[in-house]
C-alpha atoms as a PDB file:
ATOM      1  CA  UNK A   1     139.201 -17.714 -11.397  1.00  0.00           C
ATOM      2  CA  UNK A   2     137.899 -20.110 -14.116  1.00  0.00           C
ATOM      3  CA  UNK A   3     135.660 -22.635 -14.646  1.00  0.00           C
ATOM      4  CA  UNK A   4     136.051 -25.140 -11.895  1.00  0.00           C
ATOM      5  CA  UNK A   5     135.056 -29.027 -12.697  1.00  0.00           C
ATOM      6  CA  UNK A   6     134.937 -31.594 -10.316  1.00  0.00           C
ATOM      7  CA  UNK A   7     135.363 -34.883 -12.338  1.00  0.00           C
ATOM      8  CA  UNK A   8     133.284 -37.572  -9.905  1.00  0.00           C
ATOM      9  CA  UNK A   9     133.911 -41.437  -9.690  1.00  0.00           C
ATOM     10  CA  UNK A  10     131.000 -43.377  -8.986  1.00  0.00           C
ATOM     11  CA  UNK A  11     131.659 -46.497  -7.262  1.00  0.00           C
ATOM     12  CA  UNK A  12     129.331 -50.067  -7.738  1.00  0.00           C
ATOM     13  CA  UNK A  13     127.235 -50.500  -4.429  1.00  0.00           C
ATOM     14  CA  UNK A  14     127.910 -54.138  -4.940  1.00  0.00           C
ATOM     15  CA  UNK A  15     131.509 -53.733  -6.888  1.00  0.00           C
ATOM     16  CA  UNK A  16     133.384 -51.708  -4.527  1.00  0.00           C
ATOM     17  CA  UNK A  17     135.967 -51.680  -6.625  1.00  0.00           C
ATOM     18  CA  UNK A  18     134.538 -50.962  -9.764  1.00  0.00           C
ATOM     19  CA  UNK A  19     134.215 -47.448 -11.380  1.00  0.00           C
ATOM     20  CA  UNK A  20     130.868 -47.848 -12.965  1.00  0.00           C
ATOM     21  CA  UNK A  21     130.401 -44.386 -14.397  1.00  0.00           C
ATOM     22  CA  UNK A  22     131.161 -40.621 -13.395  1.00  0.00           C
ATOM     23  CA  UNK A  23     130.134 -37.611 -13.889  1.00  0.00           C
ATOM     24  CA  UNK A  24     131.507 -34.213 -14.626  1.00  0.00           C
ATOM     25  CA  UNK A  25     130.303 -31.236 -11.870  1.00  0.00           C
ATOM     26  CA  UNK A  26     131.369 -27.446 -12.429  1.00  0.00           C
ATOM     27  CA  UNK A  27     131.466 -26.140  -8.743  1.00  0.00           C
ATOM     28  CA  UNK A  28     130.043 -23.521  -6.993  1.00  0.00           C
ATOM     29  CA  UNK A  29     132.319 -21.028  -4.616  1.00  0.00           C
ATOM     30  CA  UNK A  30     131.607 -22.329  -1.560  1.00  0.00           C
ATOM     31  CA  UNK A  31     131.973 -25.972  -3.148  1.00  0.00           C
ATOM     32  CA  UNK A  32     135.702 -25.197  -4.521  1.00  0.00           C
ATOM     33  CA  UNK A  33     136.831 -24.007  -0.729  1.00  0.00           C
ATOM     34  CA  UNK A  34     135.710 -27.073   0.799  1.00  0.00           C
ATOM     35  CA  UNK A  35     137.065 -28.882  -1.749  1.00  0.00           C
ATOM     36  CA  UNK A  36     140.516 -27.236  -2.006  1.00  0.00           C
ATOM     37  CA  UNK A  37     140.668 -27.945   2.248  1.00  0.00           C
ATOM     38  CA  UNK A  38     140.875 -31.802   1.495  1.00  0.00           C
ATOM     39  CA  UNK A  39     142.722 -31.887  -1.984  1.00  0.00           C
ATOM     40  CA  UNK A  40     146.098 -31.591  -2.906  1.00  0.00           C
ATOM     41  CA  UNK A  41     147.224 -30.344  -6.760  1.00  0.00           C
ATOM     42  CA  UNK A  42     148.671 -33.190  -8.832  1.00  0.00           C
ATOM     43  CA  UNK A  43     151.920 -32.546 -10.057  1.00  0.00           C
ATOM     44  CA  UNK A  44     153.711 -31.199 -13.992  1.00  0.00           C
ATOM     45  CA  UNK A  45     153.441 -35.052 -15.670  1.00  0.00           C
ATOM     46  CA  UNK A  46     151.566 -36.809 -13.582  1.00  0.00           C
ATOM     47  CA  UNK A  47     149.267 -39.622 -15.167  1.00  0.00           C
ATOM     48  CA  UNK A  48     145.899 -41.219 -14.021  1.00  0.00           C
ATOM     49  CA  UNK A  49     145.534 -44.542 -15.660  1.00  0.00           C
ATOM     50  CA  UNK A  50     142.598 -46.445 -15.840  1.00  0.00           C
ATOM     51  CA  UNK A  51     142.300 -50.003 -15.974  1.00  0.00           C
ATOM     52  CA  UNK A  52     140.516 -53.106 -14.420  1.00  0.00           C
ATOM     53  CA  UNK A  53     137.996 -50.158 -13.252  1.00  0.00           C
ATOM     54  CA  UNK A  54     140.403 -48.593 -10.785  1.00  0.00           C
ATOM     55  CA  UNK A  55     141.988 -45.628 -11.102  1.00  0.00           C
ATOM     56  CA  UNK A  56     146.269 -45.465 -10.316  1.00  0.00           C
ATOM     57  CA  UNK A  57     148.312 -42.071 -10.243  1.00  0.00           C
ATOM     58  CA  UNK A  58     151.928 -42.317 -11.954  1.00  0.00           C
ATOM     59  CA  UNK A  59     154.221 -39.540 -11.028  1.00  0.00           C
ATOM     60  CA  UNK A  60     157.768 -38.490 -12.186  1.00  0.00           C
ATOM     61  CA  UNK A  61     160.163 -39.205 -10.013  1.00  0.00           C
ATOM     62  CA  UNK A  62     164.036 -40.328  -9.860  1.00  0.00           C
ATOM     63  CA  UNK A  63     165.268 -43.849 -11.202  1.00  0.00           C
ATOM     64  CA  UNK A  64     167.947 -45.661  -9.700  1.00  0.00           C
ATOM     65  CA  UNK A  65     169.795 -45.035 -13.236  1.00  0.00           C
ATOM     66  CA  UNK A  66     169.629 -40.945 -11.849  1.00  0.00           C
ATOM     67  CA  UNK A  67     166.900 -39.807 -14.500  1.00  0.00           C
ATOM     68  CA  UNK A  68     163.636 -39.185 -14.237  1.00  0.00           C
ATOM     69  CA  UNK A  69     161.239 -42.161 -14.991  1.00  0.00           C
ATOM     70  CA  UNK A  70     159.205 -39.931 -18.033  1.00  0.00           C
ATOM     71  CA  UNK A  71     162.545 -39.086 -19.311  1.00  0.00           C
ATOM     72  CA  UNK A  72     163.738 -42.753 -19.700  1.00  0.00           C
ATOM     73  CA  UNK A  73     161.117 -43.655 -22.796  1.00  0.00           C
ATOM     74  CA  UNK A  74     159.230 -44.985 -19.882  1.00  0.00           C
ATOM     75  CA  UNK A  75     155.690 -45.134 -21.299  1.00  0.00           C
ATOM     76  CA  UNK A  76     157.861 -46.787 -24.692  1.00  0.00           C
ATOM     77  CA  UNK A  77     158.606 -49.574 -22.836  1.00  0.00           C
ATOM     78  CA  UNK A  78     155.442 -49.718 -20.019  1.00  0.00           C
ATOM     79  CA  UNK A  79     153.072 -49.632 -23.412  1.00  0.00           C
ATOM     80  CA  UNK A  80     155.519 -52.217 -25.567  1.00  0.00           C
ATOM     81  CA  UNK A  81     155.164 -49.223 -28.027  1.00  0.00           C
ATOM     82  CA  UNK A  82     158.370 -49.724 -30.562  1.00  0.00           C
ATOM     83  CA  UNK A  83     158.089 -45.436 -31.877  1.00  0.00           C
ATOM     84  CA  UNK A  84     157.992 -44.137 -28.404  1.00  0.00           C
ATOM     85  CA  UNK A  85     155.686 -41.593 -26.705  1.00  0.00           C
END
């Protein structure tokens, strides 16, 4: 097994909803079992966007056109950028 890092979010104790800082943790064994019990493995593509200090999760998945959202220049047109991704 590798390294294992926990990346950690600290919260504001008066901003709830404010990422103030975080901090980067490699576990121990015992650590990475307890932690694999409650966590779930974030999908090929997914995206964790930052903004507003919040953190959102984008994952592929099917448009009503029948393509996957990262394979429709998605991000092009989400980040008004004119040469693509």
């Amino acid at each position: 097994m590798g390294t294992n890092i926990l990346i950690l979010f600290l919260r504001s104790f008066t901003h709830s909803d404010s990422i103030v800082s975080h901090r980067v943790l490699k576990s121990t064994k015992q650590g990475h079992a307890r932690i694999m019990k409650e966590a779930r493995a974030l999908q090929a593509g997914a995206v964790v966007y930052r903004s507003g200090g919040k953190l959102y999760l984008l994952e592929d998945h099917k448009m009503p056109s029948g393509n996957m959202m990262f394979e429709e220049n998605w991000f092009k047109q989400a980040l008004g950028d004119p040469s693509g991704y």
